[in-house]
Protein backbone atom coordinates (compact mmCIF):
# COMPACT_ATOMS: atom_id res chain seq x y z
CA UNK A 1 -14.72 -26.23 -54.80
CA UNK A 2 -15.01 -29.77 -56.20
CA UNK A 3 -11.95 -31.64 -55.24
CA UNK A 4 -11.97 -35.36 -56.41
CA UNK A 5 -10.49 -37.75 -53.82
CA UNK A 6 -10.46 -41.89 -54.25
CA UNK A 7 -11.71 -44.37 -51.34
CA UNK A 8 -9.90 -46.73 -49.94
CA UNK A 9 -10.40 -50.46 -49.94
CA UNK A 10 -11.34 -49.96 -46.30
CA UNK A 11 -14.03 -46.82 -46.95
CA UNK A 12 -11.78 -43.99 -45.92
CA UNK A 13 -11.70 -41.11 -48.07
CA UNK A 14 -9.20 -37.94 -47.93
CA UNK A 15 -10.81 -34.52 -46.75
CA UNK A 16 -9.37 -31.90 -49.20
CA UNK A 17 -7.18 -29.54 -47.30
CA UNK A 18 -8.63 -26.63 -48.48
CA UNK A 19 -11.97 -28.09 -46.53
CA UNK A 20 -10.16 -29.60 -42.98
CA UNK A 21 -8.72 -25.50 -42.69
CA UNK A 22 -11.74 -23.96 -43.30
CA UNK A 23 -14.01 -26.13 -40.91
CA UNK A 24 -10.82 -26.89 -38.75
CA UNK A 25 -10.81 -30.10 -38.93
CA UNK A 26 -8.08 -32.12 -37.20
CA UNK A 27 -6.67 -35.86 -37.02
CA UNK A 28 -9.38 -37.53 -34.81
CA UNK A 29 -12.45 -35.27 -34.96
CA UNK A 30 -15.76 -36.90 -35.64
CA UNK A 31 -18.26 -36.22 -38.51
CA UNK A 32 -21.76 -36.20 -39.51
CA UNK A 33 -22.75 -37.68 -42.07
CA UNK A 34 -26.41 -37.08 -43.84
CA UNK A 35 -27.78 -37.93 -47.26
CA UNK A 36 -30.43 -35.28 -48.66
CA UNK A 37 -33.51 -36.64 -50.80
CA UNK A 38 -31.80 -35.30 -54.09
CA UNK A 39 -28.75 -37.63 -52.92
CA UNK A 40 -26.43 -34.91 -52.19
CA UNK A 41 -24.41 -35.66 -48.77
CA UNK A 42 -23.68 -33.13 -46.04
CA UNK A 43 -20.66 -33.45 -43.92
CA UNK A 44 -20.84 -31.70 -40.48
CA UNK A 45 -18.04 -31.87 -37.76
CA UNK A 46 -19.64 -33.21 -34.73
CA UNK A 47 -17.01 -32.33 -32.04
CA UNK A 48 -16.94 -28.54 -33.21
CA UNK A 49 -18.85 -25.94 -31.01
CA UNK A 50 -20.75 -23.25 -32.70
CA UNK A 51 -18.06 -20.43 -31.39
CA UNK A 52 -15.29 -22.78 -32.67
CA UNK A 53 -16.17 -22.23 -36.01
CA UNK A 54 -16.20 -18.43 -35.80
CA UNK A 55 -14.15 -17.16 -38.76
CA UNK A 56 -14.01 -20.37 -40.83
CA UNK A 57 -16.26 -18.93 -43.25
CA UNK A 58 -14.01 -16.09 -44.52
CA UNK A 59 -12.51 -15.44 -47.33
CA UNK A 60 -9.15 -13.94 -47.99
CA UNK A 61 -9.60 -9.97 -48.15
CA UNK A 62 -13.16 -10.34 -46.89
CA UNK A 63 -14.07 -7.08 -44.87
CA UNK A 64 -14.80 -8.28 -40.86
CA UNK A 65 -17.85 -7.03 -39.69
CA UNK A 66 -18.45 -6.67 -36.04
CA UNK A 67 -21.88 -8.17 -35.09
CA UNK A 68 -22.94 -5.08 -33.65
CA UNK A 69 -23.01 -3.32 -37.59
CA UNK A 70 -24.82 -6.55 -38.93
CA UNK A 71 -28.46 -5.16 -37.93
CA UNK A 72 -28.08 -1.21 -39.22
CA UNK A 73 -31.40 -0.82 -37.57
CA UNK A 74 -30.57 -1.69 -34.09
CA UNK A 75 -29.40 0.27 -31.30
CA UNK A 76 -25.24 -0.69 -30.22
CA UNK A 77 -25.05 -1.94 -26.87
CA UNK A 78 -21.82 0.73 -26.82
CA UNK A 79 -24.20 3.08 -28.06
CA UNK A 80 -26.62 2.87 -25.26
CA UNK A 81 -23.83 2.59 -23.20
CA UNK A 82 -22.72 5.62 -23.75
CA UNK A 83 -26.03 7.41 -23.52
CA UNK A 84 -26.84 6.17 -20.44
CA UNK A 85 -23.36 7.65 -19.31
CA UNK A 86 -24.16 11.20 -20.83
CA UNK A 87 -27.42 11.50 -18.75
């Protein structure tokens, strides 16, 4: 994703829409700015919460996984749940 976009006399730039839906971005938020050593630039929302960004990284027909399947080697919380309701 490499959208070009032009500034305007007065700095402002245009956020590619592809971008402002995926992070959620919405007329008035704030954003962080930061310039790497290799002179690439991150841009970070600053009034976004981690949990408000839950989902914006998915892609269309992108299998959901539930967080409890992301560690295959750890116990479910419904799983020990359940045990403890068996004994």
């Amino acid at each position: 994703m490499a959208d070009a976009t032009t500034m305007t006399t007065k700095g402002q730039v245009t956020v590619p829409r592809e971008i402002r839906d995926r992070l959620g971005l919405k007329s008035g938020d704030k954003m962080a700015f930061t310039m790497l050593s290799d002179g690439t630039v991150v841009m970070r929302p600053k009034t976004r919460r981690l949990a408000d960004l839950a989902g914006s990284l998915t892609r269309p027909g992108q299998p959901k996984v539930a967080v409890e399947d992301m560690n295959p080697f750890k116990k479910t919380t419904a799983t020990r749940a359940k045990k403890r309701r068996v004994r």
